[in-house]
Structures are given as C-alpha cells and as structure tokens.
Protein backbone atom coordinates (compact mmCIF):
# COMPACT_ATOMS: atom_id res chain seq x y z
CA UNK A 1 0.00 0.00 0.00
CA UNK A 2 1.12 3.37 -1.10
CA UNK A 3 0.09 7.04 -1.14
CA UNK A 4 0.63 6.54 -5.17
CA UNK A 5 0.49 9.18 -7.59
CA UNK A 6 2.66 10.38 -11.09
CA UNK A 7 3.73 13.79 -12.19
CA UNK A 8 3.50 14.45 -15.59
CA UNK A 9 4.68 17.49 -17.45
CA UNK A 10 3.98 19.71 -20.10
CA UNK A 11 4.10 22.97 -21.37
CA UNK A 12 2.00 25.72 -20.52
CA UNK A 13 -1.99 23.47 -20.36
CA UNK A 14 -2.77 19.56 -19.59
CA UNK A 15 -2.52 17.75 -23.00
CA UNK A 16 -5.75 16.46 -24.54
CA UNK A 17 -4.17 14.85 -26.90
CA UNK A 18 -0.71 12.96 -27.92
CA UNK A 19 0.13 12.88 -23.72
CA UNK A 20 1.59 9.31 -23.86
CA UNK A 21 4.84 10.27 -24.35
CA UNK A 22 5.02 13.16 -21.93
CA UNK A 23 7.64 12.57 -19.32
CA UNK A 24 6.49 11.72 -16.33
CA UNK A 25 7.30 10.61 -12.19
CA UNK A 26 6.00 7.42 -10.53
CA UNK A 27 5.56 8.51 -6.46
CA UNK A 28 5.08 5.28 -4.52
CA UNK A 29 4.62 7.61 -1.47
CA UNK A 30 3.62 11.69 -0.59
CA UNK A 31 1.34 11.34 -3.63
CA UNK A 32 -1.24 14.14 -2.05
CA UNK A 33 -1.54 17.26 -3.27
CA UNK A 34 -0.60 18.64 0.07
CA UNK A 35 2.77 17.27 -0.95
CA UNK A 36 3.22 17.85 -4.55
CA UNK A 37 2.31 21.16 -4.23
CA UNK A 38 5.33 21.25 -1.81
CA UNK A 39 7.73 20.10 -4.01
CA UNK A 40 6.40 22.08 -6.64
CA UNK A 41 7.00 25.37 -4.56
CA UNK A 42 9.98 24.17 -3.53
CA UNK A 43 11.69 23.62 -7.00
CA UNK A 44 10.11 27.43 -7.99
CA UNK A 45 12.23 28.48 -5.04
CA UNK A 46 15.10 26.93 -6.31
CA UNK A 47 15.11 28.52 -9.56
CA UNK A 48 14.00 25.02 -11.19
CA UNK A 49 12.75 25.52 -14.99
CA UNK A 50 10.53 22.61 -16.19
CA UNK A 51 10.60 23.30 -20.22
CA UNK A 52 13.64 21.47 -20.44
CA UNK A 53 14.93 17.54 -19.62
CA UNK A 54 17.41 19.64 -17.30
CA UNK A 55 14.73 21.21 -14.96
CA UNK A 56 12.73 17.90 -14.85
CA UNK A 57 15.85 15.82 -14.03
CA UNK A 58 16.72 18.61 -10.72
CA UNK A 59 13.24 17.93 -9.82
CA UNK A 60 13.27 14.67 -9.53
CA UNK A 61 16.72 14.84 -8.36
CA UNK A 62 14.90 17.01 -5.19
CA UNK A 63 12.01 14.92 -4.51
CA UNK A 64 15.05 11.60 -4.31
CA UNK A 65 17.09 13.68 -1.70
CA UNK A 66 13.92 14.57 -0.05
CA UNK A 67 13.07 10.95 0.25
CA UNK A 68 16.49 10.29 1.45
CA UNK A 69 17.79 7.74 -1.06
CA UNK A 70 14.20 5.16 -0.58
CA UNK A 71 13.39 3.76 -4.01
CA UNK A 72 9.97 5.48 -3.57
CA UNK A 73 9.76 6.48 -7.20
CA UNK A 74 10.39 6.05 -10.70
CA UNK A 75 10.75 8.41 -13.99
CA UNK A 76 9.21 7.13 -17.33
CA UNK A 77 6.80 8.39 -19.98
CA UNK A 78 3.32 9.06 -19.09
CA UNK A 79 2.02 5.33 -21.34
CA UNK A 80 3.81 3.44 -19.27
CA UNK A 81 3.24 4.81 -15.51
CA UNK A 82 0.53 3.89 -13.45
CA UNK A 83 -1.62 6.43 -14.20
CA UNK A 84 -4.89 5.23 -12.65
CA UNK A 85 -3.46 3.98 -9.31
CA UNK A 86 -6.49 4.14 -7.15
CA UNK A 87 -4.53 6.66 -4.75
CA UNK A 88 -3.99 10.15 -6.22
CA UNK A 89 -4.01 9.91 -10.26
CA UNK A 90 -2.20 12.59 -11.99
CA UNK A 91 -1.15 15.67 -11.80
CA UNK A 92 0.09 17.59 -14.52
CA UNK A 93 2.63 20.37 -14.31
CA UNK A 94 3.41 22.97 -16.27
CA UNK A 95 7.39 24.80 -17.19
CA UNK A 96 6.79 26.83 -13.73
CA UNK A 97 5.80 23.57 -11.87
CA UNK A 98 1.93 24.71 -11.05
CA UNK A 99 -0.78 22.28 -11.21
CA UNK A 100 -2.56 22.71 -14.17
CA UNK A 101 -4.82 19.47 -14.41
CA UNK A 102 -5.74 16.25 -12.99
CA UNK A 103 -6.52 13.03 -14.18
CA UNK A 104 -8.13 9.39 -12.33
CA UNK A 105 -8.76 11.56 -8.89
CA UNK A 106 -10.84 8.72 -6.61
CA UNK A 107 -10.55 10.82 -3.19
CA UNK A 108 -10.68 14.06 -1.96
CA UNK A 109 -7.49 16.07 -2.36
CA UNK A 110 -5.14 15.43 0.75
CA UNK A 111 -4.04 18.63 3.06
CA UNK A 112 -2.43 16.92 5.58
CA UNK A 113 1.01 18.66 5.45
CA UNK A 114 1.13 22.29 5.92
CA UNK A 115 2.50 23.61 3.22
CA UNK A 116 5.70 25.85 4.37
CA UNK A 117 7.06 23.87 6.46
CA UNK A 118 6.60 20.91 3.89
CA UNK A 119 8.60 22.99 1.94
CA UNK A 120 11.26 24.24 4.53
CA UNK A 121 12.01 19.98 4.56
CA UNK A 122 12.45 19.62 0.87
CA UNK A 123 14.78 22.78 0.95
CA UNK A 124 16.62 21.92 3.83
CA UNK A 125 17.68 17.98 2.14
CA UNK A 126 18.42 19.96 -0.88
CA UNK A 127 20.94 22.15 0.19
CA UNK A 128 23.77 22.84 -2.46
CA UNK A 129 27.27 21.56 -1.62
CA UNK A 130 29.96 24.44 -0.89
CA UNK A 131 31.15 24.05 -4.59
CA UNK A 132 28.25 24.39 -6.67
C-alpha cells in the first residue's frame, strides 16, 4: 500500500491529446496534493525551470534527496506509468511547476502537510554543496 500518484509534465496546459509520451514521475509515497504542491513550490524556489529535460531531471533529483535515497519512485513516460493507481491519479505540471490538471482523482485532495514547512524539509535535504 502506497500514497501513489505520477507527475507528468507539459508545457503551458494539460494535453488532450498525444500525452503518452510526456515525461512523467511514478511517487510510490507523498502522492497528495498537500505534498506535490510542496515540491512544486519548492523547485520554484530553487530557480527550477521545467521546459527542459534539465529542470525535470533537478526535480526529480529534489524529490530523491527529499526521500532520502528510498526507491519510492520512478521516472518514465506518461504510457507506461501507473496512471490510474487508485490513490492520487495525476497531476500535470506545467514549465513553472503549477498544477494545471488532474486526471483518475478517486478521493478528496489530501491537506495533511502544511505547506511551508513541507517545503522548509524539501529545501533543507536539498541544500547545495559548498562548490556548486
């Protein structure tokens, strides 16, 4: 049992169309929106840009530090992701990592995390080294 959910992104609206190969991240656990829209805010914060492959891979490179090195997720395109996971569904995310649709949503949208100091964690495990 998981809190499951993927991110998927796109450019600037959710796809209607042609959204299987859309890039996209497997979260075995903090599927909620209380938590995506944590790390979302968090990789805004950090000056993350989600049009390229480069902004996607330092997301998902902060969400893995967040969860501490846990195989708790996965990175794939959208056609092959458990999209309708009976937890949380999808969310897709635009270049400025909002929330800009949802997809297979069973539940009511979790707020169990409050949402700055959710994001004080991520941005305290994803501190840069001295040299960067």
């Amino acid at each position: 049992m998981g809190n499951r959910a993927v991110i998927a992104f796109c450019e600037d609206t959710m796809p209607t169309s042609e959204k299987d190969n859309h890039v996209g991240m497997y979260l075995h656990w903090n599927g909620g929106r209380d938590s995506v829209e944590g790390f979302c805010e968090a990789a805004r914060r950090l000056g993350y840009h989600g049009e390229s492959s480069y902004g996607i891979a330092r997301f998902t490179q902060m969400v893995a530090n967040w969860f501490g090195g846990r195989l708790s997720l996965g990175v794939e395109t959208y056609n092959k992701l458990d999209t309708d996971n009976w937890d949380n569904g999808v969310y897709w995310v635009d270049k400025n990592f909002k929330i800009v649709g949802r997809e297979f949503v069973r539940n009511p949208e979790q707020k169990n995390h409050d949402l700055e100091e959710f994001v004080t964690d991520v941005l305290n495990k994803n501190k840069p080294a001295d040299d960067d």
